[in-house]
Protein backbone atom coordinates (compact mmCIF):
# COMPACT_ATOMS: atom_id res chain seq x y z
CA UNK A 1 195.83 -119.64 16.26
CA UNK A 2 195.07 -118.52 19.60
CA UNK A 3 191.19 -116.29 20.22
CA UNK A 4 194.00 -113.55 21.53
CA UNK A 5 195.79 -113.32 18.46
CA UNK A 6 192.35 -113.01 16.40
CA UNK A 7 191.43 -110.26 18.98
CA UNK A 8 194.51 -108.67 18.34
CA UNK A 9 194.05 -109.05 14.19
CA UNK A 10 190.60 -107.72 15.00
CA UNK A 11 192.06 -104.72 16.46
CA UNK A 12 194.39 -104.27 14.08
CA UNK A 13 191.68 -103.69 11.30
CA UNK A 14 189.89 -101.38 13.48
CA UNK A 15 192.88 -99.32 13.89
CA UNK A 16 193.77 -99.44 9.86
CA UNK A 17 189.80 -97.67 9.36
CA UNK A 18 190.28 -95.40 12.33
CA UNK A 19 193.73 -94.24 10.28
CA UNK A 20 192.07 -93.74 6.86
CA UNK A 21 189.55 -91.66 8.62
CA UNK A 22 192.46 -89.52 10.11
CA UNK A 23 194.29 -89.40 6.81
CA UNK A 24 190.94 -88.11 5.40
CA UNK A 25 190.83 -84.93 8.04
CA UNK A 26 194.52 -84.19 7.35
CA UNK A 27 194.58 -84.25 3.51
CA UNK A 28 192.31 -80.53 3.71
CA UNK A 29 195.55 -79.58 5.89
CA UNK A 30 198.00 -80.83 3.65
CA UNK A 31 196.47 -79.60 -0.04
CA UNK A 32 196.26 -75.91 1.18
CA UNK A 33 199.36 -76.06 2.99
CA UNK A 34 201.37 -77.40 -0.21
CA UNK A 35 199.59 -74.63 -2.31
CA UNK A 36 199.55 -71.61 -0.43
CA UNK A 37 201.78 -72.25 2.45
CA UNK A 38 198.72 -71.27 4.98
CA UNK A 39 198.52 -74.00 7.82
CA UNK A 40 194.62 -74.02 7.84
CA UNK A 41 193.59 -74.25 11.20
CA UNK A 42 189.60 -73.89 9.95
CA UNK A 43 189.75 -77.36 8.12
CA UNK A 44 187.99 -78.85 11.14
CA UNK A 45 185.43 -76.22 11.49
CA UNK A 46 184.52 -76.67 7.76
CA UNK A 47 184.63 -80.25 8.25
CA UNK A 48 181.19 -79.22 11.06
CA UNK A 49 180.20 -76.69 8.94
CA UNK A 50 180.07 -78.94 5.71
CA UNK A 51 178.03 -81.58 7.97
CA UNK A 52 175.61 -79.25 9.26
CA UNK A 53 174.74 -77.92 5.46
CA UNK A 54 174.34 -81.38 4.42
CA UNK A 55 171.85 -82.31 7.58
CA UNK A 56 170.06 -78.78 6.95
CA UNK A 57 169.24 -79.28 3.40
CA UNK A 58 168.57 -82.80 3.82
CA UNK A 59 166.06 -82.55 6.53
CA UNK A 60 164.36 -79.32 4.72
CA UNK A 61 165.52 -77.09 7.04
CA UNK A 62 164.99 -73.31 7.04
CA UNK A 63 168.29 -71.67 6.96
CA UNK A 64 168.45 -68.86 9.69
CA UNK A 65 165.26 -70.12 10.82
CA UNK A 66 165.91 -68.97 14.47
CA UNK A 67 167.00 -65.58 13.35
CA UNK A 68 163.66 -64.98 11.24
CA UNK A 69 161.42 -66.41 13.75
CA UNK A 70 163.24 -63.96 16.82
CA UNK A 71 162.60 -61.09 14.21
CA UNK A 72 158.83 -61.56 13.01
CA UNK A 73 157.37 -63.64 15.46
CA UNK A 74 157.13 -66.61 13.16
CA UNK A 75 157.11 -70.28 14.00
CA UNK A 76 159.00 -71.63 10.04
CA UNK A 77 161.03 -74.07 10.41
CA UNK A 78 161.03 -77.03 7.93
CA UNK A 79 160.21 -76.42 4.53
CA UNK A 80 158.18 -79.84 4.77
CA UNK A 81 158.98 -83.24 3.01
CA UNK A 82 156.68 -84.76 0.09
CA UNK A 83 156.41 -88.68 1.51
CA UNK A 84 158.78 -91.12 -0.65
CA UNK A 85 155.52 -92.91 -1.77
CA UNK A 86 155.16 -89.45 -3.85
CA UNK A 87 158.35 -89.46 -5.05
CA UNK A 88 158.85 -92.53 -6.36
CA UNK A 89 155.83 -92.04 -7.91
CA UNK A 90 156.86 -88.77 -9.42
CA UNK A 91 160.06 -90.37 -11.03
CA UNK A 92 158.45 -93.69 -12.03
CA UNK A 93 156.60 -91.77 -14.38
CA UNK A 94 159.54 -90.09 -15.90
CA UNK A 95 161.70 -92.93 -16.11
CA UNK A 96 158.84 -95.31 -17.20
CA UNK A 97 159.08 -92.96 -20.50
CA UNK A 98 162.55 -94.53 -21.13
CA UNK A 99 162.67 -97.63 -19.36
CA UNK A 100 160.86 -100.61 -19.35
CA UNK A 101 158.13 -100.41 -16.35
CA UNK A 102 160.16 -103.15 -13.83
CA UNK A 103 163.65 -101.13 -14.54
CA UNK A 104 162.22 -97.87 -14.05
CA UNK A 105 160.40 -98.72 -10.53
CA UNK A 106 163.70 -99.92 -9.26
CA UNK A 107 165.53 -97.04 -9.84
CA UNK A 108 162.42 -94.98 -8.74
CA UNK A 109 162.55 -96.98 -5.65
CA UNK A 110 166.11 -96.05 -5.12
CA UNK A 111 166.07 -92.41 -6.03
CA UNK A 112 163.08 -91.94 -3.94
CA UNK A 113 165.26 -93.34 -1.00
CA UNK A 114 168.29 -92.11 -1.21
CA UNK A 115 167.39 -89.11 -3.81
CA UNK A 116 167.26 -85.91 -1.26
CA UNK A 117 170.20 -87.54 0.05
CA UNK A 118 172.06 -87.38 -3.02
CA UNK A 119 170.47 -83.90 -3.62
CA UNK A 120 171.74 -82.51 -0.29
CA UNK A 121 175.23 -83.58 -1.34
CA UNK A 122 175.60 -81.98 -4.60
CA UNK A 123 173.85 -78.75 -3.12
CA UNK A 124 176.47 -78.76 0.04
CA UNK A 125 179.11 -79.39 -2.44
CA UNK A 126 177.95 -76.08 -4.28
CA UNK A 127 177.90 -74.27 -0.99
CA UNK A 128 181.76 -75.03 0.11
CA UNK A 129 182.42 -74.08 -3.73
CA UNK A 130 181.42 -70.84 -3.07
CA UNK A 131 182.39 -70.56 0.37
CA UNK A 132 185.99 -71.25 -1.31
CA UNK A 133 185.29 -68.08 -3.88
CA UNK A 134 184.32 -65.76 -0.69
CA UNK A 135 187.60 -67.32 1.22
CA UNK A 136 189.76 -66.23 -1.71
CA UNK A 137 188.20 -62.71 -2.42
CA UNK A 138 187.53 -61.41 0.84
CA UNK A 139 190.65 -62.88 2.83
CA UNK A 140 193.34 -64.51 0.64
CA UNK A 141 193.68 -61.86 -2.17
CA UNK A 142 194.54 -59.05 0.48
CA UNK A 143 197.09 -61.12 1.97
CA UNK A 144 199.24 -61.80 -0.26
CA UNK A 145 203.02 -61.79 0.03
CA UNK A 146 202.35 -61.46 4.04
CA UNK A 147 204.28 -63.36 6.80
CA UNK A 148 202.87 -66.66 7.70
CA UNK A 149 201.47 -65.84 10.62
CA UNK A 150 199.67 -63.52 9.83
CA UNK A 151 197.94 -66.28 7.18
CA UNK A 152 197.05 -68.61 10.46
CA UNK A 153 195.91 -66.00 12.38
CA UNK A 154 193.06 -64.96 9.26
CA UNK A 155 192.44 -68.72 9.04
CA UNK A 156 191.87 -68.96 13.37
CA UNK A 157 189.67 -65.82 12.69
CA UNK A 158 187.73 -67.75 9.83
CA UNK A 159 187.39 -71.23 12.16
CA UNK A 160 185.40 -68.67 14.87
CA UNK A 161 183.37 -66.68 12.25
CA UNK A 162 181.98 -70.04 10.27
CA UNK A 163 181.42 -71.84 13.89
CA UNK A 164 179.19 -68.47 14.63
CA UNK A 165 177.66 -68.81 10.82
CA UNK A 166 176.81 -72.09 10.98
CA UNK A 167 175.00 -71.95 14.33
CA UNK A 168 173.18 -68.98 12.86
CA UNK A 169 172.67 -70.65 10.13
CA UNK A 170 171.21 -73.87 11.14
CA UNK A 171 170.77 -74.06 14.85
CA UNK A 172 173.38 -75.01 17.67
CA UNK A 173 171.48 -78.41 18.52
CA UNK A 174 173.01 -81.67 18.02
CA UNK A 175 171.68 -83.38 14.54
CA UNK A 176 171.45 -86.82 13.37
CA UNK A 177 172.92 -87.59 10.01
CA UNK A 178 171.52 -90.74 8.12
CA UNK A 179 173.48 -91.05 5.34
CA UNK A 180 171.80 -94.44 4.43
CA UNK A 181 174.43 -96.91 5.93
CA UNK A 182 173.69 -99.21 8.44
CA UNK A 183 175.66 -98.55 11.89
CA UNK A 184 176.74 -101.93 14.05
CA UNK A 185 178.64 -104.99 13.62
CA UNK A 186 178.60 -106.31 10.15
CA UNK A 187 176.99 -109.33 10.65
CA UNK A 188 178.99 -110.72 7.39
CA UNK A 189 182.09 -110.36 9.05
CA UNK A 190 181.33 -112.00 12.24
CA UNK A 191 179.32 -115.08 10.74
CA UNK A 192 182.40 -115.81 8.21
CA UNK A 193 185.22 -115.03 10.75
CA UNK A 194 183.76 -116.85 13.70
CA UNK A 195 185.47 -120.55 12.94
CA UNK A 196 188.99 -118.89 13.33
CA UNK A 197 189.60 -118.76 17.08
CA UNK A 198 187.68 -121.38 18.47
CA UNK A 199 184.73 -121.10 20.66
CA UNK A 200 186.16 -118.54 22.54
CA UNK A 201 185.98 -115.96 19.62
CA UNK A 202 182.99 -114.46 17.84
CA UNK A 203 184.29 -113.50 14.41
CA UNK A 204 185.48 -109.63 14.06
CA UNK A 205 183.28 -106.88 14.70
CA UNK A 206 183.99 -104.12 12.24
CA UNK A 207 181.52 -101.69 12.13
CA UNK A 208 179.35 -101.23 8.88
CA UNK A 209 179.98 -97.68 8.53
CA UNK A 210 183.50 -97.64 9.40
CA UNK A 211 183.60 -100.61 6.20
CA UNK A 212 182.12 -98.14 4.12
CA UNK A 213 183.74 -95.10 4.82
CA UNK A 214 187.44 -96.67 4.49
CA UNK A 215 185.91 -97.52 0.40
CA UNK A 216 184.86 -93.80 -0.03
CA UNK A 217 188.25 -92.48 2.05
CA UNK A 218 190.31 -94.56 -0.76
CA UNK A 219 188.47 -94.21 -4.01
CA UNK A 220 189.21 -90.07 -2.77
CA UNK A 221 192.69 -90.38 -2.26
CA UNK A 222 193.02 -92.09 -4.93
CA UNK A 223 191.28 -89.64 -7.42
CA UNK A 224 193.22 -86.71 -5.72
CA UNK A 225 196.60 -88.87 -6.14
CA UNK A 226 195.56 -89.01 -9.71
CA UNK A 227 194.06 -85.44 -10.23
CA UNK A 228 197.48 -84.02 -9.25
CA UNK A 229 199.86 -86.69 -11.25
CA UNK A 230 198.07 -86.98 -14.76
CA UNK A 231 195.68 -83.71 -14.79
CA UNK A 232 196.79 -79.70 -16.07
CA UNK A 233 195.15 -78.30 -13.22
CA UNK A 234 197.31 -81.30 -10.82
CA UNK A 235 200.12 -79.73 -12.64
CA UNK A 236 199.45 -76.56 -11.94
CA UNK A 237 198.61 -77.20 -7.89
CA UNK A 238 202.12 -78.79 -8.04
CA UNK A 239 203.82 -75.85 -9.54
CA UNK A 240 202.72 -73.54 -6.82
CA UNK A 241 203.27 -75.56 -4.39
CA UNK A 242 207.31 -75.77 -5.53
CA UNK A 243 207.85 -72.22 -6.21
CA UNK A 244 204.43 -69.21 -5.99
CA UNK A 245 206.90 -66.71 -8.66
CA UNK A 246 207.75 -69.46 -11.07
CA UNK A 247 204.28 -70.36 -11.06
CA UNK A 248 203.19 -66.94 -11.93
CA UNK A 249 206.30 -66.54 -14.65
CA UNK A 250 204.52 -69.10 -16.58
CA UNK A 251 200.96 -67.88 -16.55
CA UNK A 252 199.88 -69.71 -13.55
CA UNK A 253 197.18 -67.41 -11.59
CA UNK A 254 197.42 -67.98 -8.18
CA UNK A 255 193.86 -66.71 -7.66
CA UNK A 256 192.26 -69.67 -9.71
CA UNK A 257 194.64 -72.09 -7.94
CA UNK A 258 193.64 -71.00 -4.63
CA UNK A 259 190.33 -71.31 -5.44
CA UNK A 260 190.15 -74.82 -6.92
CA UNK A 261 192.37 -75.78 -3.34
CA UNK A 262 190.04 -74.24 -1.39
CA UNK A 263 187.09 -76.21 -3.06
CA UNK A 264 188.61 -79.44 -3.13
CA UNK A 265 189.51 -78.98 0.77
CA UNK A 266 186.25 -78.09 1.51
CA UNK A 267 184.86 -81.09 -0.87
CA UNK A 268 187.17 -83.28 1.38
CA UNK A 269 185.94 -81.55 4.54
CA UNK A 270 182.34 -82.03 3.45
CA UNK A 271 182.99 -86.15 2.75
CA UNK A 272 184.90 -85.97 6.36
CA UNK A 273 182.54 -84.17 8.21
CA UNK A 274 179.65 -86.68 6.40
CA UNK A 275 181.17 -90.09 7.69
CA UNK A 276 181.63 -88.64 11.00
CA UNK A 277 178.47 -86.75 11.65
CA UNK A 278 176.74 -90.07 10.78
CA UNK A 279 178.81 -92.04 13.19
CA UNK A 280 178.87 -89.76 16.21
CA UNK A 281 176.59 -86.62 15.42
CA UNK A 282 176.42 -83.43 14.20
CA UNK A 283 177.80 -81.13 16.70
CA UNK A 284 180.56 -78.76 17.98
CA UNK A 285 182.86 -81.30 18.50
CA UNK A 286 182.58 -82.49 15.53
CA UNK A 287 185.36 -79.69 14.72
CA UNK A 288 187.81 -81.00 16.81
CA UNK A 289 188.76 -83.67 14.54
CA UNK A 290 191.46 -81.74 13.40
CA UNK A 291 193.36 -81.77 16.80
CA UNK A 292 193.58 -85.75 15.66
CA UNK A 293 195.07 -84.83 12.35
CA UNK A 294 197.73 -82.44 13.04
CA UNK A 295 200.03 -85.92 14.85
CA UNK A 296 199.13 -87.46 11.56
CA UNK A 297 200.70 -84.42 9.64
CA UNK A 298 203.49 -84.54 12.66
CA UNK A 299 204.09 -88.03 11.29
CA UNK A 300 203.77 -87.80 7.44
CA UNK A 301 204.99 -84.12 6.87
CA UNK A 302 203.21 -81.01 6.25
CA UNK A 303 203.65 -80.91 2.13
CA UNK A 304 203.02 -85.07 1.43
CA UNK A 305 199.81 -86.82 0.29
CA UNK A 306 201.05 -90.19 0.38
CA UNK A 307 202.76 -88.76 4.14
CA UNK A 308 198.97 -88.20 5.22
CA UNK A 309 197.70 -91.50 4.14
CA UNK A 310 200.40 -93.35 5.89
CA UNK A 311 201.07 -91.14 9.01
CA UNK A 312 197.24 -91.39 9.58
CA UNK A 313 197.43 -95.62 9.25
CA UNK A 314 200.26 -94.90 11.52
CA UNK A 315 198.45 -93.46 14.27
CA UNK A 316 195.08 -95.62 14.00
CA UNK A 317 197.16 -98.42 14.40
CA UNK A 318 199.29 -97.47 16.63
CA UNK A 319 196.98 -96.18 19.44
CA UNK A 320 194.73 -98.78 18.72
CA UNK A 321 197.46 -101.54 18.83
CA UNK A 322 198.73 -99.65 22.22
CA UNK A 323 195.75 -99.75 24.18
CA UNK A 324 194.99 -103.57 23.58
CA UNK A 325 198.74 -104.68 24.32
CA UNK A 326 199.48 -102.11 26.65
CA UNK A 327 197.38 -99.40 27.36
CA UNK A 328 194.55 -101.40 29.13
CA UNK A 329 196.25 -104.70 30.67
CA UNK A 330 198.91 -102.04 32.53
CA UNK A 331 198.23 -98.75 32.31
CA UNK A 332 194.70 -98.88 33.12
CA UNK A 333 193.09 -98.05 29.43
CA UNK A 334 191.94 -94.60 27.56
CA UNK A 335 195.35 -94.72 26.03
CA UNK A 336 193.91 -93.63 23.11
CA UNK A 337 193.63 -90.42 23.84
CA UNK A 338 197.23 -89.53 24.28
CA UNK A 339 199.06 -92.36 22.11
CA UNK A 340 198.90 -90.02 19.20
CA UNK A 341 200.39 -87.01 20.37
CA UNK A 342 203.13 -89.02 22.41
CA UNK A 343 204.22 -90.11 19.09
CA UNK A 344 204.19 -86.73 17.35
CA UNK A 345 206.42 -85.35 20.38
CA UNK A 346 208.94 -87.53 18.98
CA UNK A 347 209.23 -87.19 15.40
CA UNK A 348 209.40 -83.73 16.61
CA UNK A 349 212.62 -83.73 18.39
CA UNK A 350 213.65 -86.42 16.09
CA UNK A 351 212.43 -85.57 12.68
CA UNK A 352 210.75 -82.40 13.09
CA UNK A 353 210.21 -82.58 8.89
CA UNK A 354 208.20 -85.92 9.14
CA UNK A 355 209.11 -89.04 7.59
CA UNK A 356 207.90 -87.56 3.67
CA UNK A 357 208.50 -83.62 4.20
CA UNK A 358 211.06 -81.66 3.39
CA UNK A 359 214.09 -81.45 5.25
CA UNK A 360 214.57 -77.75 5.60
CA UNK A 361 217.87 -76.06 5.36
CA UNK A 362 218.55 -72.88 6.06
CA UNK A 363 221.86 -71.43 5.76
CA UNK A 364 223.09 -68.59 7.86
């Protein structure tokens, strides 16, 4: 084979991770959309706001520092980091009490690494849990029974009140997120792929992070994929999403199920908004990943989970397949950024439903 057609295989793989990564965004679309019938247009904005919690508590920074330091003259900022030397002292000694000495360094040694990392996660995970309680008392339970639109417009409202918070909150600068994966070329890849085009090709350069982040996008869909097939609570997310009054015939509270949707978007928003805040920064445009999701719910349908995993692969291959065949050797390049809604203009006029949603039929 040819150093082109590796190129192009090469491509091809980059375009399959750019797709999970889109299928990632759009899944927070999709699971509030199938259980509540509200086309979230804040899933982005929690994606940022999810990201800058995360970089906040991981860095020790003091939330609303900027607001308390305008107010009382103060200069607090950081609550200040113990060096890892002192923790992995600090939990050598407790694991040393149940492991032998040589296990219980290791793990020190890893904990003290990677521990406020882990730490920051669970905590941000605890704040979109109860950012999903406030969501459903203060905004969802009065709206009940309401025309849609009225839903989206309380959910555009909610996308420019948490961009505001989160500023507040934690500062409208630009952050780096280190997540502890290594950015770059895997040099694995490109040492064992480099004999298959000849001297003219280098191996494939698939970024580390991207590697890594397709692994965590899959092991989630997969546990949502199961959580809804083979779990009560799947059941019961399934339930509503077919039909809100026979739901609530049977004992179903809506409430509770609106809830647990809201925290599972905003767990999905929080691993979105962590693999790409580490790859291009914490920042406002961070948010704007959902514009890339809504072709991939164009293409998959509004109400599917398997339609968001494959319209996403759809569209990271596709525009990434585009630009190398067509988009730069005759159209001049930065295809990319209009491949994706091209596509969605025609499933619209074609199949407006998607290729998984429901055909809608409504009889006059």
């Amino acid at each position: 084979m040819s150093a082109d057609f590796w190129f192009g295989v090469e491509v091809f793989l980059n375009g399959l991770m750019a797709g999970v990564m889109y299928s990632l965004v759009a899944l927070g679309f999709v699971l509030i959309f199938k259980a509540s019938g509200i086309f979230n247009y804040a899933q982005g904005v929690m994606a940022l706001f999810a990201a800058q919690t995360l970089v906040g508590l991981q860095t020790g920074l003091i939330p609303f520092s900027h607001l308390i330091n305008a107010i009382f003259g103060t200069e607090f900022h950081h609550f200040g980091q113990a060096a890892p030397d002192w923790w992995i002292e600090t939990y050598s000694r407790g694991l040393s009490l149940l492991l032998p000495e040589s296990l219980s360094l290791s793990i020190a040694g890893f904990l003290g690494v990677y521990g406020p990392t882990i730490l920051a996660i669970v905590f941000a995970a605890l704040v979109m849990l109860f950012f999903a309680i406030l969501v459903e008392k203060l905004v969802l339970k009065h709206l009940v029974n309401q025309e849609p639109i009225i839903l989206f417009m309380a959910t555009i409202g909610l996308a420019f009140f948490m961009e505001g918070f989160g500023e507040l909150m934690w500062g409208s600068d630009v952050k780096t997120l280190n997540i502890g994966i290594e950015q770059g070329g895997n040099a694995w890849f490109e040492e064992n792929t480099a004999f298959l085009g000849g001297e003219d090709f280098y191996g494939f350069y698939l970024d580390t992070l991207d590697i890594y982040a397709t692994f965590i996008a899959v092991a989630l869909v997969l546990a949502l994929v199961l959580f809804s097939q083979y779990t009560k609570t799947g059941r019961a997310l399934r339930a509503v999403a077919d039909d809100h009054q026979a739901a609530l015939s049977v004992g179903i509270s809506l409430r509770t199920i609106w809830v647990i949707v809201w925290t599972i978007a905003g767990f999905v928003a929080l691993v979105a908004g962590m693999m790409w805040g580490a790859k291009s920064g914490v920042q406002f445009s961070l948010s704007l990943i959902a514009l890339k999701a809504l072709p991939v719910l164009m293409l998959g349908g509004f109400t599917s989970i398997p339609g968001a995993i494959i319209g996403g692969l759809i569209i990271g291959v596709g525009e990434k397949m585009f630009e190398f065949l067509i988009g730069a050797p005759y159209l001049g390049g930065a295809t990319e950024n209009w491949f994706a809604y091209m596509l969605a203009l025609l499933f619209l006029v074609f199949r407006p439903q998607g290729l998984f949603g429901e055909k809608i039929i409504e009889r006059v």
